[in-house]
Structures are given as structure tokens and as C-alpha cells.
Protein backbone atom coordinates (compact mmCIF):
# COMPACT_ATOMS: atom_id res chain seq x y z
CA UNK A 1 23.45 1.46 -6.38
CA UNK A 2 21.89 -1.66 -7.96
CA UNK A 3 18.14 -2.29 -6.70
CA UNK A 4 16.18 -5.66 -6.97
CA UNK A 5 12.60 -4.50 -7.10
CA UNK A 6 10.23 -7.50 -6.25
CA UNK A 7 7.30 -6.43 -7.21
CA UNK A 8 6.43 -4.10 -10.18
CA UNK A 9 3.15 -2.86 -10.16
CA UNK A 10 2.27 1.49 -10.27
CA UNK A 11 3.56 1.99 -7.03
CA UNK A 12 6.92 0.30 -8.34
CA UNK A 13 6.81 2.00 -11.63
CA UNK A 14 6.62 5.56 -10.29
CA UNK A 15 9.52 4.11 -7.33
CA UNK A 16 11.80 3.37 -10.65
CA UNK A 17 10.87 6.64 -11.94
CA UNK A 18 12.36 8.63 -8.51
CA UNK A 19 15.15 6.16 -8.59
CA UNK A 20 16.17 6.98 -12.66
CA UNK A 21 16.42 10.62 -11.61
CA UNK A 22 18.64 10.28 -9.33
CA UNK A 23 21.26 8.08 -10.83
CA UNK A 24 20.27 4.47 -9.19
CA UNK A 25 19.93 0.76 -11.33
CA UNK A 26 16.79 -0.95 -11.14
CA UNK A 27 16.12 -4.56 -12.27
CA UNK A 28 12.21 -4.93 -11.87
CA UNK A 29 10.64 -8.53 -11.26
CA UNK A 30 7.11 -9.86 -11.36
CA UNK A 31 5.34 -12.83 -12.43
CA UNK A 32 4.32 -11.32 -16.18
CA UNK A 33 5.81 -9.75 -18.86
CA UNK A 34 5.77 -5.73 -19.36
CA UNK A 35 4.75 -4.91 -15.98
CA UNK A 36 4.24 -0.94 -15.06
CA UNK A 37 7.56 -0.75 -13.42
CA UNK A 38 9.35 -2.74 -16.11
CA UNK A 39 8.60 -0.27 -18.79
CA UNK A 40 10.52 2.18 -16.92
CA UNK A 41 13.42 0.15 -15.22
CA UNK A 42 16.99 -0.75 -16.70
CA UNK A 43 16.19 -4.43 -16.69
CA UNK A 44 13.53 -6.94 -15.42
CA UNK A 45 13.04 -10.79 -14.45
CA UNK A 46 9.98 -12.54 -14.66
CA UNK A 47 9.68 -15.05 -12.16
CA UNK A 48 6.81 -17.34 -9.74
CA UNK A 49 8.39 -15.15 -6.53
CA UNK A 50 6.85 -17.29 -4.64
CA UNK A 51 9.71 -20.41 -5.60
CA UNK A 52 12.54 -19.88 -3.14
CA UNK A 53 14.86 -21.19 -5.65
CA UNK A 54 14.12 -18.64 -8.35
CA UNK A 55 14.56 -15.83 -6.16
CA UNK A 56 17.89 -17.19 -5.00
CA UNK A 57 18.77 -17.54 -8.87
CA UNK A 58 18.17 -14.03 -9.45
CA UNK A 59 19.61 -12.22 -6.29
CA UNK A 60 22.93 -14.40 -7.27
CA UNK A 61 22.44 -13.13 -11.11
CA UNK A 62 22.20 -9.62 -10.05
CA UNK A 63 23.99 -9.27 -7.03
CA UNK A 64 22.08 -6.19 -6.13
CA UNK A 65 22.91 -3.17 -3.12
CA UNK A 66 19.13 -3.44 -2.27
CA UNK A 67 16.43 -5.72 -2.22
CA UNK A 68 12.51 -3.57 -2.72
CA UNK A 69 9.20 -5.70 -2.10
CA UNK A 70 6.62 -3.81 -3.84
CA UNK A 71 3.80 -6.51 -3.01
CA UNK A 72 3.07 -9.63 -0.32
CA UNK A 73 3.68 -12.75 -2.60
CA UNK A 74 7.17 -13.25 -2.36
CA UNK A 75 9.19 -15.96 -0.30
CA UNK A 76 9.76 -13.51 2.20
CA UNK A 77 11.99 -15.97 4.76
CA UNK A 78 14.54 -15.84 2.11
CA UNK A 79 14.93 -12.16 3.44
CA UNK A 80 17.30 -13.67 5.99
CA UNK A 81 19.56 -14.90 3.89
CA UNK A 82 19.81 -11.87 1.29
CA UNK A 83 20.61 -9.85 4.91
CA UNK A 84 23.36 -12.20 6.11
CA UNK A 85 25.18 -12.11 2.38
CA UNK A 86 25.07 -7.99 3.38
CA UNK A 87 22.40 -7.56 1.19
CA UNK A 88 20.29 -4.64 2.63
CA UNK A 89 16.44 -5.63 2.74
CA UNK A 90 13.84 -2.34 2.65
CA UNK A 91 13.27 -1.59 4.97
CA UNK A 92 14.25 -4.80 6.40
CA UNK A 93 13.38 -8.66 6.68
CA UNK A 94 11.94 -8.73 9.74
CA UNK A 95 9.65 -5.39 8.70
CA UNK A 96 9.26 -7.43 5.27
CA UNK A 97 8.32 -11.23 6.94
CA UNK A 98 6.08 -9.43 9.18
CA UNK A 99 4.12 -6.91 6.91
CA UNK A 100 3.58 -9.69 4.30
CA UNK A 101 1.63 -11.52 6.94
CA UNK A 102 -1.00 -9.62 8.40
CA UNK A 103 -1.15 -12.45 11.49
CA UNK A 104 2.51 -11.46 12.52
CA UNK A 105 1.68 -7.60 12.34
CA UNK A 106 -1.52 -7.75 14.15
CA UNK A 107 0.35 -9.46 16.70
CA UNK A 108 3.53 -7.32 16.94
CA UNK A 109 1.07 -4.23 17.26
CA UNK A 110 -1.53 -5.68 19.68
CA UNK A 111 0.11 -8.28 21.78
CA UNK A 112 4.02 -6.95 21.89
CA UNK A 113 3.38 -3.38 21.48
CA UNK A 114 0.31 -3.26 23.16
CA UNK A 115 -1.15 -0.57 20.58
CA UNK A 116 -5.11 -0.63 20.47
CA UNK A 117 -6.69 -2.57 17.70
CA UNK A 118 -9.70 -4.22 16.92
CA UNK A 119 -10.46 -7.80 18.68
CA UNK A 120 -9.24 -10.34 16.31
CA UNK A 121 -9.06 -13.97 15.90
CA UNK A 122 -7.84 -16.03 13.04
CA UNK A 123 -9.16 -19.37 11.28
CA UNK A 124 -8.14 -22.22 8.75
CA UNK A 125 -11.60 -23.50 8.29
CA UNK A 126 -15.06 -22.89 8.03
CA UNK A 127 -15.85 -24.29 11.22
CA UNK A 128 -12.60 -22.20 13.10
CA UNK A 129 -14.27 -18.96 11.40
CA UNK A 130 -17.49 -19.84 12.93
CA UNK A 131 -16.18 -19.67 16.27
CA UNK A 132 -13.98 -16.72 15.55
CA UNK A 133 -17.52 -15.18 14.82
CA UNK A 134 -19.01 -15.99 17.35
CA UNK A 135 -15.89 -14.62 19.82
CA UNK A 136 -15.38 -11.04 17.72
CA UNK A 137 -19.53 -10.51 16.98
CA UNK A 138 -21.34 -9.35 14.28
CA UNK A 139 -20.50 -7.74 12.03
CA UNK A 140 -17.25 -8.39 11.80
CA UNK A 141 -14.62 -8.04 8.88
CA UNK A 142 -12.94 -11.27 7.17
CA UNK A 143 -9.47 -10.71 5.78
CA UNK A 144 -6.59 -13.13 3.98
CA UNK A 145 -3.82 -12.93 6.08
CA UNK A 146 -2.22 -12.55 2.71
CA UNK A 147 -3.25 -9.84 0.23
CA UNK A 148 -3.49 -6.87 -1.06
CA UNK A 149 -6.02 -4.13 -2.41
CA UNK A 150 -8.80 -5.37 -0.65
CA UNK A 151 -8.69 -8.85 -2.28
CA UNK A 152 -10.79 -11.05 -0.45
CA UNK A 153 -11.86 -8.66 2.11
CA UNK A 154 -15.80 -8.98 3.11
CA UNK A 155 -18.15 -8.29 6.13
CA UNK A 156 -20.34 -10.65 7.69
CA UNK A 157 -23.14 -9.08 9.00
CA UNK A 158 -25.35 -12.33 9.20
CA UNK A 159 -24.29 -15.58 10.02
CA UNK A 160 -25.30 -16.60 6.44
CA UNK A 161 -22.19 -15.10 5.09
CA UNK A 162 -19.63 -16.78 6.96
CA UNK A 163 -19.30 -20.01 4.35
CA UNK A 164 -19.18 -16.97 1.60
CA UNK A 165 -16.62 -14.94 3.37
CA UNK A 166 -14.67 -17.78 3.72
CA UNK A 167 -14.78 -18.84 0.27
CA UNK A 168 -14.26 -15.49 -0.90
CA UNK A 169 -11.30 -14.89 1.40
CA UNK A 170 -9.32 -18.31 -0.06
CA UNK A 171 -9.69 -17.12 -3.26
CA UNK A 172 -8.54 -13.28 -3.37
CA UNK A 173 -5.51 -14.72 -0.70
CA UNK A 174 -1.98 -14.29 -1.90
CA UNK A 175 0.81 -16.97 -1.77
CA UNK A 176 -0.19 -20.46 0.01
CA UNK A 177 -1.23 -19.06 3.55
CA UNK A 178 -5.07 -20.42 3.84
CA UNK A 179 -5.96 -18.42 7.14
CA UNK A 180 -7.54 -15.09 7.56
CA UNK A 181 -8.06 -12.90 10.25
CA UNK A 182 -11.73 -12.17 11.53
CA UNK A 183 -12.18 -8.30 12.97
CA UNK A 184 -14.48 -7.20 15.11
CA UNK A 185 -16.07 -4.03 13.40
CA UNK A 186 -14.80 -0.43 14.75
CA UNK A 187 -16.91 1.94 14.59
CA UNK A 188 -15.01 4.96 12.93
CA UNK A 189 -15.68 7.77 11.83
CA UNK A 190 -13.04 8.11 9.29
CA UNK A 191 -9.70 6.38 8.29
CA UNK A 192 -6.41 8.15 7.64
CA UNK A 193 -2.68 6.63 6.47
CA UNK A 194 0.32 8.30 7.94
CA UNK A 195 3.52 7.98 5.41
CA UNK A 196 5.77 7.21 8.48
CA UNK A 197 9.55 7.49 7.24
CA UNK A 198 11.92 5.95 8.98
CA UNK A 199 15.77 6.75 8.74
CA UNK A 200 19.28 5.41 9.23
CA UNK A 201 20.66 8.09 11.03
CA UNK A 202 17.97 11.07 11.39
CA UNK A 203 14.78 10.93 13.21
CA UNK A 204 11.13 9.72 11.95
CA UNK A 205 9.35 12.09 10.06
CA UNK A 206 5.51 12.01 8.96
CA UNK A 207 3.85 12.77 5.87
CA UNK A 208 0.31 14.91 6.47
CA UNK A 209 -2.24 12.37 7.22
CA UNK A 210 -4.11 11.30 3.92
CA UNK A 211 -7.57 10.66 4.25
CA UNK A 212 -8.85 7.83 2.16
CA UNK A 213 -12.44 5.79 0.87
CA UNK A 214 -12.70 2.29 -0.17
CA UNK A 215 -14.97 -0.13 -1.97
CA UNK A 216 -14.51 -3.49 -2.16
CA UNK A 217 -11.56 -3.46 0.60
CA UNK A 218 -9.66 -0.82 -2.00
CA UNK A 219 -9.37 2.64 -1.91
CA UNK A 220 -11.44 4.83 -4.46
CA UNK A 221 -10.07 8.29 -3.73
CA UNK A 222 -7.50 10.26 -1.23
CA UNK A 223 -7.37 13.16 0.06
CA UNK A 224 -4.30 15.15 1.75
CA UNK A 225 -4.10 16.53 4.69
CA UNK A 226 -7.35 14.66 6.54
CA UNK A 227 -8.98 16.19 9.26
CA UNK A 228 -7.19 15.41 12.76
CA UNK A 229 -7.30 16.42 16.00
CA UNK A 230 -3.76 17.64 17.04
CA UNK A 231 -4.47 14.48 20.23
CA UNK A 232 -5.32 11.92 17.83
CA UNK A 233 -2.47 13.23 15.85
CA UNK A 234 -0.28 12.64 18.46
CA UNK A 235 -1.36 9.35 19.29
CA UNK A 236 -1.28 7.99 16.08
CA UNK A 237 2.76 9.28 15.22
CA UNK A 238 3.30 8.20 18.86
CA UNK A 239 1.69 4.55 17.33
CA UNK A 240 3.47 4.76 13.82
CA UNK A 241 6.90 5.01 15.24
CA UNK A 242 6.76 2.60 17.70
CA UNK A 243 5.63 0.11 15.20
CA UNK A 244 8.03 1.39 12.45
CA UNK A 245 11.11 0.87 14.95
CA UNK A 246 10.21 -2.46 16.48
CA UNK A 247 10.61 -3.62 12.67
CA UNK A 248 13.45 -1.87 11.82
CA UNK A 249 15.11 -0.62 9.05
CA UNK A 250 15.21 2.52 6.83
CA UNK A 251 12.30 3.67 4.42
CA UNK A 252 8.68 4.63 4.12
CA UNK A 253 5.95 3.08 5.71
CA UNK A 254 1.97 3.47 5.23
CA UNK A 255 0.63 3.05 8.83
CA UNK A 256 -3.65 2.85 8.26
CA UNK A 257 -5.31 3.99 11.67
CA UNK A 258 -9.10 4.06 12.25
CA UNK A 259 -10.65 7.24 14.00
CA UNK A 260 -12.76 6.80 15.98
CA UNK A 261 -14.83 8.88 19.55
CA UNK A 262 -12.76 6.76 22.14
CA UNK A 263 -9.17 7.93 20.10
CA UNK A 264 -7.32 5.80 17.48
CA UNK A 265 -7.22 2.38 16.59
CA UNK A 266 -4.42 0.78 14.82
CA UNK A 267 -5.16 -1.05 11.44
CA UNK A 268 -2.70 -2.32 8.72
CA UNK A 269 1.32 -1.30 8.05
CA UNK A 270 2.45 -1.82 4.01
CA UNK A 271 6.32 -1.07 4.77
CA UNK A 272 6.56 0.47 1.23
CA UNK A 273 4.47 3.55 -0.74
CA UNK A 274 1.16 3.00 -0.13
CA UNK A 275 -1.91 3.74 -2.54
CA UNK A 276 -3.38 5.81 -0.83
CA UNK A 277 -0.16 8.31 -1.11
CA UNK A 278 -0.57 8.64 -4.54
CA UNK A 279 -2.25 11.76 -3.49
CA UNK A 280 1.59 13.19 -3.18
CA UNK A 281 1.44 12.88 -6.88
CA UNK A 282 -0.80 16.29 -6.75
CA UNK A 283 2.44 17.89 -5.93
CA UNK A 284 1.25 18.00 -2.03
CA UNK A 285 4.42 17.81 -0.66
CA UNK A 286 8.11 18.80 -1.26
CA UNK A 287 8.94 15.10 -2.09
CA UNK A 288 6.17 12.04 -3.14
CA UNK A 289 6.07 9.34 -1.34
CA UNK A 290 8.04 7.65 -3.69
CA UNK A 291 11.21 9.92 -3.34
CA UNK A 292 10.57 9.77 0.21
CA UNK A 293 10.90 5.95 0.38
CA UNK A 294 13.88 6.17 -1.85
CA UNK A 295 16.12 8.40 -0.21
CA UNK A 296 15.46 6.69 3.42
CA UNK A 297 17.04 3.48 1.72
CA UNK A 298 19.76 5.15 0.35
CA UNK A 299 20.23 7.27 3.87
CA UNK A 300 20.30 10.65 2.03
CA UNK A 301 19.27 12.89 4.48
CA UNK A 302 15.70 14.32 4.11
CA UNK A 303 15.74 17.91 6.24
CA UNK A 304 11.80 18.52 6.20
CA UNK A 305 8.76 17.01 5.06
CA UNK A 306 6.22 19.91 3.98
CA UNK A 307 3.17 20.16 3.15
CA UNK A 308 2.73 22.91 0.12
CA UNK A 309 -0.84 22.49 -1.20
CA UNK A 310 -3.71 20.25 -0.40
CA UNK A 311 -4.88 17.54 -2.79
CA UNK A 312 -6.30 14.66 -3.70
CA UNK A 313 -6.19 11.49 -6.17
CA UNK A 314 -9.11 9.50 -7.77
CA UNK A 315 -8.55 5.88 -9.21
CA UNK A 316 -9.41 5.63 -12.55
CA UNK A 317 -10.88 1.58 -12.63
CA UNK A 318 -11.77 -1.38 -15.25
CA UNK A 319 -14.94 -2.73 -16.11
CA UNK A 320 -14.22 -5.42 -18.29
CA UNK A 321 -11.67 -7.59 -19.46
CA UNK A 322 -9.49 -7.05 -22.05
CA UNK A 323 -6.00 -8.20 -23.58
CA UNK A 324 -4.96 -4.79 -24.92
CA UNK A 325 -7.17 -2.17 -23.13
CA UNK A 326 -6.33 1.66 -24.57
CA UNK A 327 -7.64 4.76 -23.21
CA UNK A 328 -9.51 8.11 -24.66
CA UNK A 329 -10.64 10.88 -23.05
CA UNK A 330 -7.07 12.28 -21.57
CA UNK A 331 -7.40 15.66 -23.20
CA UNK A 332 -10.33 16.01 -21.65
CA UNK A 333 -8.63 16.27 -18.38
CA UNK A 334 -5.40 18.22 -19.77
CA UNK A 335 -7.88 21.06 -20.20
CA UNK A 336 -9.08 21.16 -16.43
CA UNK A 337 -6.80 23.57 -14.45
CA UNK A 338 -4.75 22.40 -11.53
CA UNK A 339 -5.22 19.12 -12.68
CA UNK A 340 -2.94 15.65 -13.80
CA UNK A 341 -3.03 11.90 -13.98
CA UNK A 342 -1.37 9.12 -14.77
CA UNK A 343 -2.05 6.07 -16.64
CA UNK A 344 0.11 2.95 -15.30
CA UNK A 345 0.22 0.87 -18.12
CA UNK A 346 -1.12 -2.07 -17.44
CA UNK A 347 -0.96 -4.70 -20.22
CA UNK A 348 -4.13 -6.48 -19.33
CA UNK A 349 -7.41 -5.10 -17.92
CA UNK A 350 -9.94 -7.01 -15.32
CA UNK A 351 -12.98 -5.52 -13.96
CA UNK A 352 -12.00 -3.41 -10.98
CA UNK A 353 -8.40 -3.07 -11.79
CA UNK A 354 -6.74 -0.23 -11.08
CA UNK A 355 -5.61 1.49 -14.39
CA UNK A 356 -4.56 5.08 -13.46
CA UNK A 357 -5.09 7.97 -11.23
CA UNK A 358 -6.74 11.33 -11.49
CA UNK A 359 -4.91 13.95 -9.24
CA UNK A 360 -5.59 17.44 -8.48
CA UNK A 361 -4.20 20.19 -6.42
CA UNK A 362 -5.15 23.16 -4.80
CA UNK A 363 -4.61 25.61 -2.17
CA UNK A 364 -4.38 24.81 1.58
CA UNK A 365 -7.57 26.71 2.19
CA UNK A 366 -9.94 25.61 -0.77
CA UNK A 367 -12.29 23.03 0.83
CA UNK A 368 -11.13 19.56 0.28
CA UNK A 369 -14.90 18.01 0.04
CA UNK A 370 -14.06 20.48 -3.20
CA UNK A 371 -10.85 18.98 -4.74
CA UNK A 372 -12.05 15.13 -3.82
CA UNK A 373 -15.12 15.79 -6.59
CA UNK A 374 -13.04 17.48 -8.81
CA UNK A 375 -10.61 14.44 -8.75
CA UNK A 376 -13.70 11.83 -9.25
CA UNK A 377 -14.99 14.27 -11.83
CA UNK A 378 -11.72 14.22 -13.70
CA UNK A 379 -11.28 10.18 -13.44
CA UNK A 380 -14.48 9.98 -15.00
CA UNK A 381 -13.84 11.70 -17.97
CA UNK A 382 -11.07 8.89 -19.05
CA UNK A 383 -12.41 6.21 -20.59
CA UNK A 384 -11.35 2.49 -21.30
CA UNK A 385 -11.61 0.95 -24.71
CA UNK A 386 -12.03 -2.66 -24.79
């Protein structure tokens, strides 16, 4: 099968990497040159995928089986139209117009599905975000309806920071949507993605909830399996799949929940691999999240989804920015048992960009507060040169 990949960022790159192995052609698109994914894939386009007509030019150049958004800013109506030519969208265009727009999500889940979530308003001004303040309380979180890794995500905790929030949220957004979304604040006491995988012609499966921590709206480290409750468990698969099948289609999807004392709320859905599940990396599971996705879309059946060891990633970040940034220290961590990581290849460095992962693995029954410090310990022995 041919695959467009729209998108190609580490979570792409490692996608081309499950494809490769098992037989499948992958042209990989973004808007620069040498990408992660395009290092790895049998061809690659670099295009604005945000201009309609370019994307047309290059579905008609490649004529491809399946279309893969890796990231939100693409011209995702144009989904429609790849469907009705019987190309197959992942998982589909409605999951992909939705998921790419956090205001049609928020609404699918809260006002259609009628799963709990925080209150929410949104706002295309200063003076709407105000009053969406003033409705929701403080604090209160401030998103883009349009981005990704926590860009442009802030709390307000005094009405000082609303003009900054604001500001702040226009800036990290992706595409041309100037709105955001203002949250009320849930108290939680932790927050867990479920890999949710949804097939053609077998039942939804789940992925052992991942436990994650973010700064800065993006996560720092992840942990698999997170502590549950069997209820909340329940509730939050019961959540995922209802969510998963009112968009449709066949692949993996991260579904983020907050836990809190009066049960789950639901948060965000990325209808691809999420970052967080680079945990599965460690070797956690029988298949990563990234063969997972990959064999939904091409409906090869998957007969289990088992957990074999716990484990956990830790990102290995920028500080500075650089044109050709190289690394040292990776022996270091080759000498640490149980122990991995991978370095995505970005061309071009940026404080706080995400340059690599530090994974490590152990067994089911070694503490995980354990094998989260060894994974931060192990990220901090890499080193960027500038």
C-alpha cells in the first residue's frame, strides 16, 4: 500500500519505521526539508499544508491507498474530497476535521456525547476571553483551538494575565483559527492517556493507561501502566470508545482523561500515536503504539494487546538554538542496563524542542516512581552541542 503521511515529525518517523518493516510505501510531507520521518521514508514533499491547492497537487501526484495526519496544520476539509475519490483517510475525515479543532471535539464529547468535561467557553478577542473568564472562574486554562505540544497553552490565575494569555495563545496557534478555548481548572489528581485502537472489523482494544507530566502544556516524562482504579478504568474505556466510534474510522487514538475524587473527566483526543506513548518504545507492550496504529489502517487483525513489562520514557529537550545541533553523551546511557533512547533527528534545534527520548524498562513489580527517575536520570546524561 502507498501512504501519504502529512505530517513528519518523531511520531511520523518511528510510524515509517513500523510501516518499512512490514512491506508498505511511504511518501512523507512537511513544511521543511529533512524532517524526522523523511530520513526514513521512500519519498517526501515539502509543502505549506495549509494551501488547499498544494495538497490537492500532491494527493493527484501520488495517488496514495492512505492518507496519515501526523499533526493539526493541514487543510483538513480537503479530507472530504480525498474520501469521495476512495481515498481512505486515518482514521477518517470526520475523526481528522474534528481532532484538528479542539472546538469541534470539545463539543462532540460534551454536548453530543454528553461525556463529562471541564466547563468551557471559547473567544476571538480579548474582550470575549474576559467574559469567558469571568463565566469558567479562576484559574482557568487558555488553549488555541489549534495546536499542539502545549503551544500556547497558559493559566490565568489573576485577571492580570488574561491580555498575556491571549497574546500568548495567538502566537503558539496553528493554521489561521484565532480562537481558543478557556477551561475551567479540574482539580485532578493525576492525568492518564488511553491508546484506544479502533478496528475495521474486530472490536476496540486499549493500551495500559500511560501516566504522563507536563511543563509548559508538554509532556516531560511517561510512565506505563498508571495507577487506576478498575471503576475509573471502566469509565474512561467506556468514554474512549464512545468517542472513538462517533468519529469513525480504523486506527489508534490517544484519548487524555483527567482523574480526579468525583471519577473521570474527559480532556483532549489526537486520533494518531500520541507522545505520551512513546513509553511503548520501552518494549511495554507486544506492539508500540506505532505498529498498533498501523495495522488498524491496514485492518490486519491485532488478537491481544499485552502488557509485558512496565516502563517509562523521558524527553530529552533544547536549550538553545542552533542550525546543526549534534549530540554527546549517548554511551553514557548504552552502559545503563535495561535502558534505550532515541534521537529523532531534528535538523534545527529551539529552546524546548523536543530532540529525543530516554526509555527504560523494567519488571511489572519494580516501583514505577523507580523507572520514571531512572528515565530522567538517563535523558540527562545526553547532551546538546550547539
Amino acid at each position: 500500500m502507498k501512504i501519504l503521511l502529512l505530517g513528519s515529525g518523531e511520531l511520523g518517523k518511528e510510524f515509517v519505521i513500523a510501516a518499512q518493516r512490514i512491506g508498505q510505501i511511504v511518501i512523507a510531507v512537511d513544511n521543511y526539508e529533512n524532517a524526522p520521518a523523511m530520513q526514513v521514508a521512500h519519498d517526501f514533499e515539502v509543502i505549506n499544508m495549509l494551501d488547499g491547492a498544494e495538497l490537492d497537487r500532491i494527493v493527484a501526484k501520488h495517488q496514495p491507498d492512505f492518507i496519515v495526519p501526523e499533526i493539526e496544520a493541514i487543510r483538513t476539509e480537503r479530507f472530504y474530497d480525498y474520501e469521495k475519490q476512495g481515498i481512505t483517510v486515518v482514521p477518517s475525515a470526520k475523526a481528522a476535521n474534528f481532532t484538528m479543532n479542539r472546538k469541534a471535539i470539545r463539543d462532540l464529547a460534551a454536548k453530543e456525547l454528553h461525556l463529562k468535561t471541564a466547563n468551557y467557553r471559547y473567544a476571538t478577542s480579548t474582550e470575549e476571553m474576559k467574559k469567558a473568564v469571568q463565566e469558567v472562574g479562576i484559574p482557568c486554562v487558555v488553549k488555541p483551538l489549534m495546536s499542539s505540544s502545549g503551544k500556547g497553552q497558559s493559566t490565568i490565575k489573576t485577571a492580570s494575565d488574561i491580555e498575556k494569555a491571549w497574546k500568548y495563545a495567538v502566537e503558539g496557534s496553528r493554521g489561521d483559527v484565532v480562537e481558543v478555548i478557556v477551561e475551567a481548572f479540574v482539580k485532578f489528581n493525576s492525568e492518564i492517556t488511553l491508546l484506544t485502537v479502533s478496528q475495521n472489523n474486530n472490536p476496540t482494544l486499549f493500551c495500559a493507561p500511560i501516566g504522563h507530566r507536563q511543563e509548559r502544556g508538554d509532556y516531560q516524562e511517561s510512565w506505563q501502566p498508571a495507577q487506576i482504579s478498575d471503576k475509573d478504568l471502566f469509565e474512561a474505556q467506556d468514554m474512549a470508545e464512545k468517542v472513538t466510534e462517533a468519529l469513525g474510522g480504523a486506527g489508534l487514538f490517544g484519548v487524555e482523561f483527567f482523574l480526579t475524587d468525583d471519577g473521570v473527566y474527559f480532556s483532549e483526543l489526537s486520533p494518531r500515536p500520541h507522545d505520551t506513548g512513546m513509553v511503548t518504545l520501552a518494549g511495554t507492550q507486544n506492539f508500540n503504539e506505532f505498529e498498533l496504529h498501523l495495522r488498524a489502517i491496514l485492518s490486519l487483525p491485532i488478537f491481544e494487546i499485552k502488557l509485558e513489562k512496565a516502563g517509562a520514557s523521558a524527553v530529552i529537550l533544547a536549550s538553545e538554538n542552533s542550525n546543526n545541533p549534534t549530540f554527546s553523551g549517548i554511551e553514557k546511557i548504552a552502559a545503563l542496563p535495561k535502558t534505550d533512547l532515541r534521537i529523532f533527528g531534528k535538523p534545527t534545534s529551539r529552546p524546548y524542542r523536543r530532540m529525543g527520548v530516554a526509555l527504560v524498562y523494567d519488571d511489572l513489580e519494580t516501583p514505577m516512581e523507580a523507572i520514571v527517575e531512572r528515565a530522567k536520570q538517563a535523558a540527562s546524561l545526553v547532551q546538546l552541542n550547539y
